[in-house]
C-alpha atoms as a PDB file:
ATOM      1  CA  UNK A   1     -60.360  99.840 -78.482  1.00  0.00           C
ATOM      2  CA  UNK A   2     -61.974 103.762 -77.341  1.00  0.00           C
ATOM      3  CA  UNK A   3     -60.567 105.509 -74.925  1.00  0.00           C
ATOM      4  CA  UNK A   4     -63.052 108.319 -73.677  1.00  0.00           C
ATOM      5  CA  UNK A   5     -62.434 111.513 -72.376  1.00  0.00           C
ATOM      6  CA  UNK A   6     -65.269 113.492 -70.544  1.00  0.00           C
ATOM      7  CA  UNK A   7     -65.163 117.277 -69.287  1.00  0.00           C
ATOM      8  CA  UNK A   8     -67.630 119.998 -68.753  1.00  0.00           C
ATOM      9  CA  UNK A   9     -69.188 118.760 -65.214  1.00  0.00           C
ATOM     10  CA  UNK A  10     -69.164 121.257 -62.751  1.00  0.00           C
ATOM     11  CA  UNK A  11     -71.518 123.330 -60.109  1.00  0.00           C
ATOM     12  CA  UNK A  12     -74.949 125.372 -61.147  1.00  0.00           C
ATOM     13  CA  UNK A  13     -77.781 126.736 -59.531  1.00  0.00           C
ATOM     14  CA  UNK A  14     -80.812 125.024 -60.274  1.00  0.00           C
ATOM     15  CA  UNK A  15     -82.845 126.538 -63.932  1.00  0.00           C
ATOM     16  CA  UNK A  16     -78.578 126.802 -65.473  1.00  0.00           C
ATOM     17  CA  UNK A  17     -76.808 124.871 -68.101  1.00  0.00           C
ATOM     18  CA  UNK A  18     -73.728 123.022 -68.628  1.00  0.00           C
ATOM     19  CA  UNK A  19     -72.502 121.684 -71.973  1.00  0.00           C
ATOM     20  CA  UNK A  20     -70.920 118.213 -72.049  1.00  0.00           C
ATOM     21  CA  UNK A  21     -68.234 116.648 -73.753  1.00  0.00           C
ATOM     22  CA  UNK A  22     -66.849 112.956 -74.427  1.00  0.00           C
ATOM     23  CA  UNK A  23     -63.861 113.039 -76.904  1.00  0.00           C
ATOM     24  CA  UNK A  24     -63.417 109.579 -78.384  1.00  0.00           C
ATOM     25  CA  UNK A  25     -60.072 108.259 -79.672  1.00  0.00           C
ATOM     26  CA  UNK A  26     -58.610 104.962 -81.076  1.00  0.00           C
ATOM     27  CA  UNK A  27     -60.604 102.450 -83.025  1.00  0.00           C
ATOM     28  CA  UNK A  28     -63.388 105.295 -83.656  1.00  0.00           C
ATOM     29  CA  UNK A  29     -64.457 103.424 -87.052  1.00  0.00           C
ATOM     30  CA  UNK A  30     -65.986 100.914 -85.360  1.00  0.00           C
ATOM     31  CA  UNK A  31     -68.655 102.555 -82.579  1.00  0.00           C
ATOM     32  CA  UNK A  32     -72.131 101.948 -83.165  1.00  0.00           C
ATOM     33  CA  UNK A  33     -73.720 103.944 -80.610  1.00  0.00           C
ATOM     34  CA  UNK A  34     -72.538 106.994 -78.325  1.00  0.00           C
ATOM     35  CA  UNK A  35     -74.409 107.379 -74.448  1.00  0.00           C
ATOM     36  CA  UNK A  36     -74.567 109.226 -71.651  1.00  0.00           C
ATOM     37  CA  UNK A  37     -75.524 107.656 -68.075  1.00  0.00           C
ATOM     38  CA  UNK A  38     -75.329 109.036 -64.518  1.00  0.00           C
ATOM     39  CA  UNK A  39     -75.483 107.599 -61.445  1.00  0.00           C
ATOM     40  CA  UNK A  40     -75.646 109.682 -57.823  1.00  0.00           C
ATOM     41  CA  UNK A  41     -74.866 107.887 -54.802  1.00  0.00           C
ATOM     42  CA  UNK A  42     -76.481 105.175 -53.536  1.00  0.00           C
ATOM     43  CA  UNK A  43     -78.429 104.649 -56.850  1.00  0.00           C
ATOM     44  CA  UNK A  44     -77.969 102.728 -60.131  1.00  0.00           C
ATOM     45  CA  UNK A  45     -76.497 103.825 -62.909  1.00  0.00           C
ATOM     46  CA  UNK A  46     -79.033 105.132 -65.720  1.00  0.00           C
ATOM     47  CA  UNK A  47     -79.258 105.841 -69.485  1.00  0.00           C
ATOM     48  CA  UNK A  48     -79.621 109.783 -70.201  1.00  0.00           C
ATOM     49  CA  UNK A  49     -79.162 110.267 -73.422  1.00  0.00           C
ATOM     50  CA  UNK A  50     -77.999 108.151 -76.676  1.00  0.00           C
ATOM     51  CA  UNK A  51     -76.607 108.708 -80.289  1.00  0.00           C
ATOM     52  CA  UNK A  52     -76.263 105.952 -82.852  1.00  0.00           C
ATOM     53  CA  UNK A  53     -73.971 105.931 -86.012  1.00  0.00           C
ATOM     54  CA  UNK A  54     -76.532 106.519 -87.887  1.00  0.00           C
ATOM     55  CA  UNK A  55     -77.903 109.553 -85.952  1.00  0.00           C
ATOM     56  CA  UNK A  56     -81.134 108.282 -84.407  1.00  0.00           C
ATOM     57  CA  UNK A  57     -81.251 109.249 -80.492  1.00  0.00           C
ATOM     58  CA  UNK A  58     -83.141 108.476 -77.635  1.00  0.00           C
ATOM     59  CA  UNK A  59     -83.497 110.491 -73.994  1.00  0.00           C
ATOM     60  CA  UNK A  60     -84.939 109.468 -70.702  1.00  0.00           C
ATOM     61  CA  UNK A  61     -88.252 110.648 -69.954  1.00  0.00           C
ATOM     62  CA  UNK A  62     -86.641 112.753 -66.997  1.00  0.00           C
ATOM     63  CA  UNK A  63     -84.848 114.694 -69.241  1.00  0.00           C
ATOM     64  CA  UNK A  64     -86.906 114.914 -72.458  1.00  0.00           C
ATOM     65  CA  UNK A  65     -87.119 118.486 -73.409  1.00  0.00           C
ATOM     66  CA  UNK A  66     -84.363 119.634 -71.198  1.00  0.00           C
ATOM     67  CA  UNK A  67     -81.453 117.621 -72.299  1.00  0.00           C
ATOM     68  CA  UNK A  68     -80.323 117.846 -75.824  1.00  0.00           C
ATOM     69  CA  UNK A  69     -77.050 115.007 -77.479  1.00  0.00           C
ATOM     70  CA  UNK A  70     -75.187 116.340 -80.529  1.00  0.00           C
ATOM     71  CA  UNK A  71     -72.213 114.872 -82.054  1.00  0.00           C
ATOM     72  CA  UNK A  72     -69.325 116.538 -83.901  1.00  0.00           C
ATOM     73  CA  UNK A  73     -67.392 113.526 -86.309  1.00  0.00           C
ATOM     74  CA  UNK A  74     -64.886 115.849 -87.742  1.00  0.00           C
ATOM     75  CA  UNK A  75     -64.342 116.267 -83.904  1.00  0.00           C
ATOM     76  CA  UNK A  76     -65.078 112.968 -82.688  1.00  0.00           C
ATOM     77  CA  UNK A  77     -66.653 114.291 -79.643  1.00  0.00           C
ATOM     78  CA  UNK A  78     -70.093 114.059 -78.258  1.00  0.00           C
ATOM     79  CA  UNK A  79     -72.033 116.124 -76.405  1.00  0.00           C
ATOM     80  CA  UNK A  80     -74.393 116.838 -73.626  1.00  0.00           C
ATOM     81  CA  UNK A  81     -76.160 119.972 -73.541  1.00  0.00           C
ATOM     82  CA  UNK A  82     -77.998 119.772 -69.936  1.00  0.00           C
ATOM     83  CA  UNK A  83     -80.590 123.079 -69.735  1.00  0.00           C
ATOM     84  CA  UNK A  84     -83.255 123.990 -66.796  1.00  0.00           C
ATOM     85  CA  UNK A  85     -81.209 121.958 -64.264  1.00  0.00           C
ATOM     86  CA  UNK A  86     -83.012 120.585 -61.650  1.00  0.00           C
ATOM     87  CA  UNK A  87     -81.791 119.272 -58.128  1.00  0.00           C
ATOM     88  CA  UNK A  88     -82.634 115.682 -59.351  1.00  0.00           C
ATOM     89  CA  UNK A  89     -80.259 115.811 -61.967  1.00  0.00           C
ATOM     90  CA  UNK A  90     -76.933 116.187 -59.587  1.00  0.00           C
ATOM     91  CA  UNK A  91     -74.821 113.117 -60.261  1.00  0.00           C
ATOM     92  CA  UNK A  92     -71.685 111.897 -61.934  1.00  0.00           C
ATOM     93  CA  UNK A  93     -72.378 111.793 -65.699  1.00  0.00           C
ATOM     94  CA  UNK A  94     -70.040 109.014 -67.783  1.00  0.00           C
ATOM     95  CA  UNK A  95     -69.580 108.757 -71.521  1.00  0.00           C
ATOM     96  CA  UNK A  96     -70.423 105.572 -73.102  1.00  0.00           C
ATOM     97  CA  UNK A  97     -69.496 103.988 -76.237  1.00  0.00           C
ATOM     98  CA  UNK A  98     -70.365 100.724 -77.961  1.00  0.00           C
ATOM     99  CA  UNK A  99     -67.948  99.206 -80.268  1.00  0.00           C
ATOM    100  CA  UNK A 100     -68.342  96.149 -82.521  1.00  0.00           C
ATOM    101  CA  UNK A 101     -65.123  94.233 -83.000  1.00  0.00           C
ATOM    102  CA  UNK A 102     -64.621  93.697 -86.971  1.00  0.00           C
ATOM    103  CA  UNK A 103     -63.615  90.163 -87.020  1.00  0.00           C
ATOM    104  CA  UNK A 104     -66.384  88.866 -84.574  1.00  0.00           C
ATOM    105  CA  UNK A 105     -68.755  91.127 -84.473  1.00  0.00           C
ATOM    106  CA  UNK A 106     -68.759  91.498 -80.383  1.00  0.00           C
ATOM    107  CA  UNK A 107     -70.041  94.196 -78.983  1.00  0.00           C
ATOM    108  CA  UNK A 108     -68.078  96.048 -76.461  1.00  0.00           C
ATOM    109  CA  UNK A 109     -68.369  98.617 -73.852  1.00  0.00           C
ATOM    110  CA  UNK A 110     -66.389 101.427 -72.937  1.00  0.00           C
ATOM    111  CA  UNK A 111     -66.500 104.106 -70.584  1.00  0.00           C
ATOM    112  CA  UNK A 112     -65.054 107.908 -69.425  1.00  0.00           C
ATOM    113  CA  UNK A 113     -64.015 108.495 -66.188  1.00  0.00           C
ATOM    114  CA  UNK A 114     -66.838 110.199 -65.418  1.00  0.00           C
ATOM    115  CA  UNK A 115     -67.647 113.845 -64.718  1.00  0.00           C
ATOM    116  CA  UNK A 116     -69.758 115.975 -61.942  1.00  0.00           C
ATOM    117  CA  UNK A 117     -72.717 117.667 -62.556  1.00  0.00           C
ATOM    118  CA  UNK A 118     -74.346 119.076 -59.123  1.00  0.00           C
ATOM    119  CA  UNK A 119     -77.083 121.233 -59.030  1.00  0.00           C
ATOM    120  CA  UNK A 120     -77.528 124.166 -55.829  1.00  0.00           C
ATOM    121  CA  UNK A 121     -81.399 125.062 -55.174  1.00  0.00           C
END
């Protein structure tokens, strides 16, 4: 049980920087891995950026170099730092959090509401 709140979206001119942020609450014990997708219209939703509990992360080779995931436990928040913003990268970014249920060991998945990142040429 994660509940996921996102923030930080917002409008840039293309070569700017937005930081952001998914602040996790409830059973925060039991993630195993923290994400970032996006998805623009009339596409799929992809993986960006991911964090696992043990602090080994992964990026999307449309972002490598540029995009940057951080976490702060004593915060339980994770972040998103998104520099030389391209065109390309305008979508709606969601938070993403897998959590593995004690008793059974199922693997859940839960998700922010989602915030805007679009990027002006």
């Amino acid at each position: 049980q994660v509940h996921l709140v996102e923030s930080g979206g917002g409008l840039v001119q293309a070569g700017g920087s937005l930081r952001l942020s998914c602040a996790a609450s409830g059973s925060i014990f039991s993630i195993k891995a923290m994400g970032w997708y996006r998805q623009a219209p009339g596409k799929q939703r992809e993986l960006v950026a991911a964090i696992t509990r043990g602090g080994r992360t992964n990026y999307a080779d449309s972002v490598k170099g540029r995009f940057t995931i951080s976490r702060d436990n004593a915060k339980n928040t994770v972040y998103l730092q998104t520099n030389s913003l391209k065109p390309e990268d305008t979508a709606v970014y969601y938070c993403n959090a897998k959590e593995q249920e004690q008793s059974t060991y199922s693997l859940y998945d839960y998700w922010g509401q989602g915030t805007q990142v679009t990027v002006s040429s």
